[in-house]
C-alpha atoms as a PDB file:
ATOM      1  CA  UNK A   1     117.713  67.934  99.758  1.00  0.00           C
ATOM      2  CA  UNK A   2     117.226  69.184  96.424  1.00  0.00           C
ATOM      3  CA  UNK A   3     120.014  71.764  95.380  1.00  0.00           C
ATOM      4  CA  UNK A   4     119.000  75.429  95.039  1.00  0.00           C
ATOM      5  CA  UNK A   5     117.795  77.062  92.031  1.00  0.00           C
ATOM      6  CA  UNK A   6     117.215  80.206  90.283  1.00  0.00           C
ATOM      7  CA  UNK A   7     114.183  80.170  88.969  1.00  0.00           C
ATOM      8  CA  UNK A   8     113.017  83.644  89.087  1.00  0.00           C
ATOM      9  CA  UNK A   9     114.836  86.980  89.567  1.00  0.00           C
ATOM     10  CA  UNK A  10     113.839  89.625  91.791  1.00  0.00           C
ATOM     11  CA  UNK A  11     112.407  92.206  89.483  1.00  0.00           C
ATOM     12  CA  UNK A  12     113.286  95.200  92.631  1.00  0.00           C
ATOM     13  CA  UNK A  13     116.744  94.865  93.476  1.00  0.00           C
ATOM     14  CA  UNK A  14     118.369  96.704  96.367  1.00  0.00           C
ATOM     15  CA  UNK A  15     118.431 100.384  94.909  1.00  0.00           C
ATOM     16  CA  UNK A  16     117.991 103.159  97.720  1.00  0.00           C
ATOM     17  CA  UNK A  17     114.200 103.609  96.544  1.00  0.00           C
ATOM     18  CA  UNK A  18     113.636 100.000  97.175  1.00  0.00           C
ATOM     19  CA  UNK A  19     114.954  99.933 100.075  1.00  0.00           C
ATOM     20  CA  UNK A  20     113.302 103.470 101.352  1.00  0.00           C
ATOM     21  CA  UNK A  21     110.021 101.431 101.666  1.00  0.00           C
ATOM     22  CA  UNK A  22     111.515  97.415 102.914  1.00  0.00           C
ATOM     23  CA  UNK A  23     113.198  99.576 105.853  1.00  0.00           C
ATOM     24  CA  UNK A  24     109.358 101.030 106.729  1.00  0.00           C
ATOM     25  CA  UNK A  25     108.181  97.591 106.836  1.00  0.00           C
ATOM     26  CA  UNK A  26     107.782  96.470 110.561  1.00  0.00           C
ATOM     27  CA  UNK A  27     105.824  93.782 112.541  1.00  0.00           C
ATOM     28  CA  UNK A  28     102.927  95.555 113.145  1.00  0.00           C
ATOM     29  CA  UNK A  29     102.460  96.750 109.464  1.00  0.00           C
ATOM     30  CA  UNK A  30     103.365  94.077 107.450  1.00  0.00           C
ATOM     31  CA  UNK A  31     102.910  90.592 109.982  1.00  0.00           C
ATOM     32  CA  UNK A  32      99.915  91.972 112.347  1.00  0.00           C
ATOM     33  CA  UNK A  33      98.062  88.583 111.237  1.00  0.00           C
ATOM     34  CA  UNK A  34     100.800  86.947 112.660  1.00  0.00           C
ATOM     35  CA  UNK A  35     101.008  88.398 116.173  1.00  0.00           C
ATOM     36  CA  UNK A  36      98.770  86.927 118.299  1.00  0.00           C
ATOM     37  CA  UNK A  37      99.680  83.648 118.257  1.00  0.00           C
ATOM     38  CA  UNK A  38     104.375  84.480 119.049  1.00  0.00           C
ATOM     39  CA  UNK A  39     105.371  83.456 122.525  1.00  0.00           C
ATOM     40  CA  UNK A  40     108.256  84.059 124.222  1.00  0.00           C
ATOM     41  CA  UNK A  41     111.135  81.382 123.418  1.00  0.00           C
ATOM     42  CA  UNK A  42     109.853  80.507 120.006  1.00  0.00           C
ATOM     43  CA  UNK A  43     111.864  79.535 117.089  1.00  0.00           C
ATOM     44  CA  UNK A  44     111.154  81.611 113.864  1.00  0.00           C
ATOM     45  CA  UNK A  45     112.473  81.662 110.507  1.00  0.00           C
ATOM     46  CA  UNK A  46     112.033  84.745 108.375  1.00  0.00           C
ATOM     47  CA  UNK A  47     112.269  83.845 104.971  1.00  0.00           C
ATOM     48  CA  UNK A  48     113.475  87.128 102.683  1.00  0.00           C
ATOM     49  CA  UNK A  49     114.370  88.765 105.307  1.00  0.00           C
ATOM     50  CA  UNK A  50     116.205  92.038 103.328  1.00  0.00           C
ATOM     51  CA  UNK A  51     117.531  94.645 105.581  1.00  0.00           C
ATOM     52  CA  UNK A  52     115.878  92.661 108.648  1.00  0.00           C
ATOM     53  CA  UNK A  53     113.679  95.771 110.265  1.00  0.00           C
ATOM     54  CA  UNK A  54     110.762  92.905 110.239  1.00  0.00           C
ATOM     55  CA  UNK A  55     113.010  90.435 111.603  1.00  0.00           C
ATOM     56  CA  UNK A  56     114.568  92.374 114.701  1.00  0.00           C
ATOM     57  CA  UNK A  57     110.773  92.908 115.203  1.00  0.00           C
ATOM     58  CA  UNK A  58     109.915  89.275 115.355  1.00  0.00           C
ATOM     59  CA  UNK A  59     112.794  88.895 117.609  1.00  0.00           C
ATOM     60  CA  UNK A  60     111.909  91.107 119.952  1.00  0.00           C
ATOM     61  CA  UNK A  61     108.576  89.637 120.476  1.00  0.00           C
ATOM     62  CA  UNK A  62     109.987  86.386 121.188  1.00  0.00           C
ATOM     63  CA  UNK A  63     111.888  86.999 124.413  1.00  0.00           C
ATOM     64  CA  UNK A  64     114.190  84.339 125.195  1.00  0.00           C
ATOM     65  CA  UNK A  65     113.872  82.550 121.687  1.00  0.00           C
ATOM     66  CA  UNK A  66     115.841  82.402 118.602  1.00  0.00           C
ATOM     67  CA  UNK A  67     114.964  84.583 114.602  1.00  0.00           C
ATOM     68  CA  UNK A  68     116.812  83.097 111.937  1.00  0.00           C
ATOM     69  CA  UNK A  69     116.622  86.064 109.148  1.00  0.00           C
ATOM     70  CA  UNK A  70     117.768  84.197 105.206  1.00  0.00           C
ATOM     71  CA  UNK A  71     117.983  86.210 102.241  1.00  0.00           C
ATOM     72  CA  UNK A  72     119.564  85.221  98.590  1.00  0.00           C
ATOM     73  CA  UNK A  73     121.432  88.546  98.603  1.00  0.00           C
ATOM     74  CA  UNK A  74     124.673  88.306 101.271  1.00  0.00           C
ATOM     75  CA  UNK A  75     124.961  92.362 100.522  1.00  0.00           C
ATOM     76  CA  UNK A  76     121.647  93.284 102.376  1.00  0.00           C
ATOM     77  CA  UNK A  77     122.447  90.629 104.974  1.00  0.00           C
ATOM     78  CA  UNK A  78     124.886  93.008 106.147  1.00  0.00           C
ATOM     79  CA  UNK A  79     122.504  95.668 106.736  1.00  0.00           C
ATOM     80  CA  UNK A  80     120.045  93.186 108.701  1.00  0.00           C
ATOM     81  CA  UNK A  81     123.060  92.730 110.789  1.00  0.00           C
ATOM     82  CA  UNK A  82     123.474  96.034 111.275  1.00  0.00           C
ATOM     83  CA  UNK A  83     119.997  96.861 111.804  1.00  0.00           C
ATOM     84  CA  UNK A  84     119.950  93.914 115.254  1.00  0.00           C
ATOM     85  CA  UNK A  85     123.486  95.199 116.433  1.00  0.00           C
ATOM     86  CA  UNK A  86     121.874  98.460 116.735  1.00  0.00           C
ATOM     87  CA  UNK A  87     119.345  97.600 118.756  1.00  0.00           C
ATOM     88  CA  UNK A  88     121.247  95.692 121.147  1.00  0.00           C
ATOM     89  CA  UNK A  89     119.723  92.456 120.040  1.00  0.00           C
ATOM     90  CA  UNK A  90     120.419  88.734 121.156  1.00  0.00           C
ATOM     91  CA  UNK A  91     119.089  85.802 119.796  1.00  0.00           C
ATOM     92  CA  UNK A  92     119.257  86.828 116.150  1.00  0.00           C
ATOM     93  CA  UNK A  93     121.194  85.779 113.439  1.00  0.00           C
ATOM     94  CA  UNK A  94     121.336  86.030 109.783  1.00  0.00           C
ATOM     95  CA  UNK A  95     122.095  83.523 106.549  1.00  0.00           C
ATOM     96  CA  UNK A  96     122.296  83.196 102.457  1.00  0.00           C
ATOM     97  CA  UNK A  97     119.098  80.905 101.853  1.00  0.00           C
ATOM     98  CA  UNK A  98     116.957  79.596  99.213  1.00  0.00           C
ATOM     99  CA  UNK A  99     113.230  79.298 100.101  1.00  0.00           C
ATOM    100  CA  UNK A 100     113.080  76.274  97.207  1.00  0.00           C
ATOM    101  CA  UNK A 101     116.095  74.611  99.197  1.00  0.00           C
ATOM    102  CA  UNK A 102     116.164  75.468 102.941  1.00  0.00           C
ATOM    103  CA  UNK A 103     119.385  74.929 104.609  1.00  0.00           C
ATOM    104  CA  UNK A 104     118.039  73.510 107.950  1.00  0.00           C
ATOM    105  CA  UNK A 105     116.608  70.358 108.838  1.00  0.00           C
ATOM    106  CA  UNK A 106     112.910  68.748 109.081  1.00  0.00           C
ATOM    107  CA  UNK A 107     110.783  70.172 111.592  1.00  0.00           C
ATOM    108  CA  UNK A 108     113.083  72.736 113.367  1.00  0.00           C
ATOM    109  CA  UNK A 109     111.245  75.779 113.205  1.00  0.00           C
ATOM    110  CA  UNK A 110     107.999  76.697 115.488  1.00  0.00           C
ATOM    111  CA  UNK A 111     107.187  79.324 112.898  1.00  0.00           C
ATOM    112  CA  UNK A 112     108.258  79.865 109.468  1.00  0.00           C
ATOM    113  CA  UNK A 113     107.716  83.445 108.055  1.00  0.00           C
ATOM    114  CA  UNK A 114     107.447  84.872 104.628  1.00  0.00           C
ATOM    115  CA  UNK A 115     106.788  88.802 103.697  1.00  0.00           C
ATOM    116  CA  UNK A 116     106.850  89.620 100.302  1.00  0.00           C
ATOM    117  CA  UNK A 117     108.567  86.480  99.326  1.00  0.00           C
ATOM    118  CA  UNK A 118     106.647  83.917  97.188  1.00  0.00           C
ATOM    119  CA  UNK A 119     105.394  86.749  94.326  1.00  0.00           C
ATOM    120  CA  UNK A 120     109.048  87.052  93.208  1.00  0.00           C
ATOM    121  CA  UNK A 121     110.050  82.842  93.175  1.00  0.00           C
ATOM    122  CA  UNK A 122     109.846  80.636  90.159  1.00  0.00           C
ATOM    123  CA  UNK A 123     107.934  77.759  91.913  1.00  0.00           C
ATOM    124  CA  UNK A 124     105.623  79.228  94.937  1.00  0.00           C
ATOM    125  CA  UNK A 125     104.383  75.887  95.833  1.00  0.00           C
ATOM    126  CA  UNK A 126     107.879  74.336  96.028  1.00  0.00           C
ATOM    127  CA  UNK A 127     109.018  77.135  98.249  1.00  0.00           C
ATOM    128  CA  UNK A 128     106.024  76.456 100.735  1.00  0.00           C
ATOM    129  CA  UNK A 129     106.640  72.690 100.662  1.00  0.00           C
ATOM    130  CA  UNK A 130     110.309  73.398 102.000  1.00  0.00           C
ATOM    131  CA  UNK A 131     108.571  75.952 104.176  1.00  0.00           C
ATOM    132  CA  UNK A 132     106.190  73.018 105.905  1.00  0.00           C
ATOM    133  CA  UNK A 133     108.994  70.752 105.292  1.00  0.00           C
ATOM    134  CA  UNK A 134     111.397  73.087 108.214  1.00  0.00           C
ATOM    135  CA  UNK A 135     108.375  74.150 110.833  1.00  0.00           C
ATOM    136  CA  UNK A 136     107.236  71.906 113.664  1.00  0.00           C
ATOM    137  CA  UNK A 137     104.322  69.778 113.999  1.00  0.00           C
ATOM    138  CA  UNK A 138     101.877  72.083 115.361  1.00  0.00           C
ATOM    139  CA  UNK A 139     103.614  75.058 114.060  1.00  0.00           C
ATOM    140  CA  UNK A 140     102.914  78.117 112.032  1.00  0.00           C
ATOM    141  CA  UNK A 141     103.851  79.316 108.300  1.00  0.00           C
ATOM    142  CA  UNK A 142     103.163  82.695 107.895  1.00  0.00           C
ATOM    143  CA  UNK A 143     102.908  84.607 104.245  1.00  0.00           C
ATOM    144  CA  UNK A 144     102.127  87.818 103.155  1.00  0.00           C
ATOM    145  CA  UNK A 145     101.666  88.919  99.724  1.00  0.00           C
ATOM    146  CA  UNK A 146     100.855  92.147  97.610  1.00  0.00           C
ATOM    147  CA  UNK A 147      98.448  91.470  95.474  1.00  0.00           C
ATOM    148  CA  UNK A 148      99.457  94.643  92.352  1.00  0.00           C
ATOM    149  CA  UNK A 149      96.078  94.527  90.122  1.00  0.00           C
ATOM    150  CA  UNK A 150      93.909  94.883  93.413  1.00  0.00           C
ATOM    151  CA  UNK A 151      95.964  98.034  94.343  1.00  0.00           C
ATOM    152  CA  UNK A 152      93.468 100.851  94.184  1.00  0.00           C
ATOM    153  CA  UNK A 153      93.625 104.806  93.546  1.00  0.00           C
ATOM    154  CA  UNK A 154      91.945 107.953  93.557  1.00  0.00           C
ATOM    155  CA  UNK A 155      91.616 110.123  91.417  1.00  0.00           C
ATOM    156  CA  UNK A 156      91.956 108.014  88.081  1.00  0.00           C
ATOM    157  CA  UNK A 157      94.931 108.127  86.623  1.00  0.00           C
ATOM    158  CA  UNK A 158      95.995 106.917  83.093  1.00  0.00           C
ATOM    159  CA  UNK A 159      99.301 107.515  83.685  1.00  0.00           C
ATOM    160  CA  UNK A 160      99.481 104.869  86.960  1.00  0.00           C
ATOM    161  CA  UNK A 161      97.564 102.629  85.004  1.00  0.00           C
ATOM    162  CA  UNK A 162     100.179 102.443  82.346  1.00  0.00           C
ATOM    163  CA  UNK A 163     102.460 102.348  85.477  1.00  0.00           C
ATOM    164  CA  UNK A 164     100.613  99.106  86.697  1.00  0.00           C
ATOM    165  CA  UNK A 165     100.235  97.348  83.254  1.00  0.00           C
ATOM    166  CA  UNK A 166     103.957  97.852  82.672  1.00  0.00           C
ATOM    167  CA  UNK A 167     104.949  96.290  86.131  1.00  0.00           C
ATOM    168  CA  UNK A 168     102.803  93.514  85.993  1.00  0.00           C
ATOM    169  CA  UNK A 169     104.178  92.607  82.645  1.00  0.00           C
ATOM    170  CA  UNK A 170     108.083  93.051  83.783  1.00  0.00           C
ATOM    171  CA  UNK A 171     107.569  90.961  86.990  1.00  0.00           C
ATOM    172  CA  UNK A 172     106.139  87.886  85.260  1.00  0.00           C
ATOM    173  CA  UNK A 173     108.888  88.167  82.463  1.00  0.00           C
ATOM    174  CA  UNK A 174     110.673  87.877  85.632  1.00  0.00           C
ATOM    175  CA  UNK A 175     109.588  84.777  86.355  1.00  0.00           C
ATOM    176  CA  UNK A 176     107.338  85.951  89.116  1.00  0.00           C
ATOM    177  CA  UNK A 177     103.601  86.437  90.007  1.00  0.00           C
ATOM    178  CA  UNK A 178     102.477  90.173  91.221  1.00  0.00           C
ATOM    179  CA  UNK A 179      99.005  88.978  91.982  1.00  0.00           C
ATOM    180  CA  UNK A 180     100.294  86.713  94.705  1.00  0.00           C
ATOM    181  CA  UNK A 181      98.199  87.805  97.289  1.00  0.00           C
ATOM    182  CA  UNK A 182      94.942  86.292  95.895  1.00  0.00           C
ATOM    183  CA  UNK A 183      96.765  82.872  95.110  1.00  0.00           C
ATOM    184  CA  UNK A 184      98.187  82.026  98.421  1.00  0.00           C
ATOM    185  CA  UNK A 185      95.896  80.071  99.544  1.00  0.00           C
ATOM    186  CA  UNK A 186      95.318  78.386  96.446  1.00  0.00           C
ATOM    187  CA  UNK A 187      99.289  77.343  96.396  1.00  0.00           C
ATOM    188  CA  UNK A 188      99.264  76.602 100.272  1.00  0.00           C
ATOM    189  CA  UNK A 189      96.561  73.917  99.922  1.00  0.00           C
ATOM    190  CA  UNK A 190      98.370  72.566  96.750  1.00  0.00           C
ATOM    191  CA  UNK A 191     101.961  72.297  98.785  1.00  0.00           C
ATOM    192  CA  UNK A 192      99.658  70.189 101.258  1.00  0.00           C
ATOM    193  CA  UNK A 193      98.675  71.956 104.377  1.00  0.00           C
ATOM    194  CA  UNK A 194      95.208  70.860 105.006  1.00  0.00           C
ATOM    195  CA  UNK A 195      94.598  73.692 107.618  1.00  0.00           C
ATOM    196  CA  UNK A 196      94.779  76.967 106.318  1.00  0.00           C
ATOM    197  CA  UNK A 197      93.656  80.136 107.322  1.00  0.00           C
ATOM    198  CA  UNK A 198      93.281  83.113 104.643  1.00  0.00           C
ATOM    199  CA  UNK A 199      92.695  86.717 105.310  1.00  0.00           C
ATOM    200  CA  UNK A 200      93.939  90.226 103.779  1.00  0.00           C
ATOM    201  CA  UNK A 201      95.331  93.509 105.071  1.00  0.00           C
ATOM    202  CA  UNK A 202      96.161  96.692 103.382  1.00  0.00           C
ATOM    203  CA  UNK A 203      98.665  99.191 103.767  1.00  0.00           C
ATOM    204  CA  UNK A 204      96.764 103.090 103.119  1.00  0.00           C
ATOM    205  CA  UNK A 205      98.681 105.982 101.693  1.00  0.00           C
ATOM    206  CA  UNK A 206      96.385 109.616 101.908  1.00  0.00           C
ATOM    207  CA  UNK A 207      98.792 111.920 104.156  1.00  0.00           C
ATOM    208  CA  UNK A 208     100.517 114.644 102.611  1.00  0.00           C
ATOM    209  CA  UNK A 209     103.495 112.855 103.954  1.00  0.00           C
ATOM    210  CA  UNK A 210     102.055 109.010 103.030  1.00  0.00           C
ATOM    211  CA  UNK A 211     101.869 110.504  99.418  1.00  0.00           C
ATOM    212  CA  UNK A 212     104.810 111.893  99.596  1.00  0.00           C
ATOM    213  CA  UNK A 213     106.761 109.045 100.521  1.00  0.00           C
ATOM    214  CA  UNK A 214     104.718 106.755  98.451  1.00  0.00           C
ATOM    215  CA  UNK A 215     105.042 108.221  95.360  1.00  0.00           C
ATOM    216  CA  UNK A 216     108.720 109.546  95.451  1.00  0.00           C
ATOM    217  CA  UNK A 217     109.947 106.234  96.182  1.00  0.00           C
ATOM    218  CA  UNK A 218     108.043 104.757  93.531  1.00  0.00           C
ATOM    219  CA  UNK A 219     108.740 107.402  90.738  1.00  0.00           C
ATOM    220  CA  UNK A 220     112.563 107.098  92.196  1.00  0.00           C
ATOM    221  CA  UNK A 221     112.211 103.453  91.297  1.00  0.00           C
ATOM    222  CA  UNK A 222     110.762 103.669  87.857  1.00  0.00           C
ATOM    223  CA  UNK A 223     113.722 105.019  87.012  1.00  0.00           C
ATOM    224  CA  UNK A 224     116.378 104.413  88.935  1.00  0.00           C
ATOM    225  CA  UNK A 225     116.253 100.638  90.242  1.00  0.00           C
ATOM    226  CA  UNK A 226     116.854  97.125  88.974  1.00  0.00           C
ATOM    227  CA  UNK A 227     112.801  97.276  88.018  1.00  0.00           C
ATOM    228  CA  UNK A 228     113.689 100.060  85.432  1.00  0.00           C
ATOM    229  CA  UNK A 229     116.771  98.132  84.266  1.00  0.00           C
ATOM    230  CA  UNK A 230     115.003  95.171  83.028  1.00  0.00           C
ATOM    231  CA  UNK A 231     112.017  97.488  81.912  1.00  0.00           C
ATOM    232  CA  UNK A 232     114.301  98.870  79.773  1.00  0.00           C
ATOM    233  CA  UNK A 233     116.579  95.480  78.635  1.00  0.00           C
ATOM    234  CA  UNK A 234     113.438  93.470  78.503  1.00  0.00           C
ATOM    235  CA  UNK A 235     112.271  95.523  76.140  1.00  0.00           C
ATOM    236  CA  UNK A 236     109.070  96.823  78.148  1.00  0.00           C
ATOM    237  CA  UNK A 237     109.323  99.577  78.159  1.00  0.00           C
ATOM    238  CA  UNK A 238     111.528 102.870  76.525  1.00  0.00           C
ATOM    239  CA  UNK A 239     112.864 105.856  78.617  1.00  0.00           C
ATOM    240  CA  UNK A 240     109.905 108.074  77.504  1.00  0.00           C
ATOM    241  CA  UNK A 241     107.616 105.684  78.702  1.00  0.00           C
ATOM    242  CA  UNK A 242     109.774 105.146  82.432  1.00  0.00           C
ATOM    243  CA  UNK A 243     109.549 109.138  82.571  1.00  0.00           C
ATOM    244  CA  UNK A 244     105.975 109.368  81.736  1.00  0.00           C
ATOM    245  CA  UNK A 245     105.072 106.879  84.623  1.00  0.00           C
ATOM    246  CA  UNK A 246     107.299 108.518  87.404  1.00  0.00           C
ATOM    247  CA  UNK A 247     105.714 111.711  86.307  1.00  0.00           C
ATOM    248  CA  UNK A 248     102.747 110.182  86.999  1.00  0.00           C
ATOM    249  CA  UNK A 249     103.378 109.190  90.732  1.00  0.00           C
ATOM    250  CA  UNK A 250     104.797 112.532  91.535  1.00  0.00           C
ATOM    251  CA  UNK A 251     101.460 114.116  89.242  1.00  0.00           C
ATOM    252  CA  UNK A 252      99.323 111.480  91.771  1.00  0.00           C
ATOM    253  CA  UNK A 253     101.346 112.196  95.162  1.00  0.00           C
ATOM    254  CA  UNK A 254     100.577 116.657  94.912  1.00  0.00           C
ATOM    255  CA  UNK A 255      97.037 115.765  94.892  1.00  0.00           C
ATOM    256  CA  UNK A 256      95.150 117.337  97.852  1.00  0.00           C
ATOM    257  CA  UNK A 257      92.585 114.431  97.371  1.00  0.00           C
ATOM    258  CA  UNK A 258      94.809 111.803  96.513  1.00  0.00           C
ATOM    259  CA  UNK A 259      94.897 107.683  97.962  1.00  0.00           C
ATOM    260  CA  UNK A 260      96.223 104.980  97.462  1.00  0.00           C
ATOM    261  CA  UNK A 261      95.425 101.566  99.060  1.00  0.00           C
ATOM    262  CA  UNK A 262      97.874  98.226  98.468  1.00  0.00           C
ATOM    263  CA  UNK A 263      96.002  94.789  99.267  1.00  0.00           C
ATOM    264  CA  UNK A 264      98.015  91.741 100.386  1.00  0.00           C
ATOM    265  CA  UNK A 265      96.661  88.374 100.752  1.00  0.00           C
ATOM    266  CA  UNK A 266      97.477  86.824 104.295  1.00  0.00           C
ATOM    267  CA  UNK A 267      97.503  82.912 104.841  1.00  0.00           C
ATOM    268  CA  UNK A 268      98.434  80.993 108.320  1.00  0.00           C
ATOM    269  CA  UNK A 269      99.066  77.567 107.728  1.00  0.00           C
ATOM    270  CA  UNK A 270      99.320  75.082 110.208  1.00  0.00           C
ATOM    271  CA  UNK A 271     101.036  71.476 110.095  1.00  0.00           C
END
């Protein structure tokens, strides 16, 4: 097995604001695609599995069967942990992995699963090569992806489209791709699954709370997370210009009219 490599950093990091929005993420709003087709006693592999609210999710759906959760980061392993003690959960456990080099062997998994995962790695068709390599004939390998220029607005707002132009351009520097959602496919058929099945699924913000929530994690971010940090080292982007766009998102979130819709690209692939 090829050894593990970095060949991309994750352009969010763990900061509270990040993680204010990866501990909203659950089954039925992130992997609904994906549903239909768990049984009890399956084996699953969660691939970036942060603090594991997605995870404990899949494991709960799978009476009697076994949810590996991997992440690069041991630090927010711990909270997955935490998050399955605290809901009494058994058959769940938790590992440092690397979606380019998979610690597990050939055909061990009846579904491998990936949310938010391939727009942040430096070789997206490598990663779903080791992905196919792990899952079972006749298995499943499910990925979700945002896809950032198809994220949509109202009202217009120059200030979030400075916002959007800057992130795009700090994520690839990264060594990532923010449109992943419309390339999933593309990359699936190119790691060599022959049957693949593509669809899309949005996540809607347009509450007073939704906007709320949506915008003052994201203005939190701008500034406050690893994003801003290599904004700011990478030479992206100055302090006025961080300010201007969390001003911005808080401007967009007190509007009586505002909302905000987030495409992701969906694939199931099947060996």
């Amino acid at each position: 097995m090829p050894e593990p490599r970095e060949t991309a950093v994750y352009t969010h990091g763990h900061h509270e604001s990040v993680l204010r929005s990866h501990t909203w993420r659950t089954a039925a709003n992130s992997a609904a695609y994906l549903l239909p087709w768990l049984k009890p006693g399956m084996r699953i592999l969660d691939i970036g599995c942060g603090p594991g609210t997605i995870t404990a999710d899949l494991a709960e759906l799978v009476p009697g069967g076994q949810v590996t959760g991997v992440d690069r980061v041991p630090e927010i392993l711990e909270q997955a942990r935490a998050t399955a003690a605290a809901r009494g959960l058994a058959g769940i456990d938790f590992a440092v992995g690397d979606v380019h080099a998979l610690d597990h062997p050939d055909d061990t998994f009846c579904v491998v699963h990936a949310h938010q995962v391939l727009q942040h790695v430096g070789d997206p068709v490598r990663a779903l090569r080791e992905m196919k390599r792990v899952v079972r004939p006749g298995g499943i390998v499910a990925v979700r992806d945002a896809d950032y220029a198809a994220m949509t607005w109202y009202p217009a707002s120059a200030g979030l489209d400075d916002w959007l132009d800057l992130y795009r351009r700090v994520a690839r520097a990264n060594g990532g791709e923010p449109d992943a959602g419309r390339r999933l496919r593309s990359w699936a058929l190119r790691a060599g699954f022959t049957d693949v099945t593509a669809s899309s699924g949005t996540w809607t913000f347009a509450t007073p709370q939704e906007r709320a929530w949506w915008s003052g994690l994201w203005a939190d971010r701008t500034l406050a997370s690893t994003y801003a940090d290599r904004a700011r080292l990478g030479g992206h982007a100055g302090e006025q210009e961080l300010r201007d766009a969390a001003g911005a998102w808080r401007a967009w979130g007190e509007r009586e009219d505002g909302w905000f819709s987030v495409l992701h690209g969906e694939i199931l692939c099947r060996k």
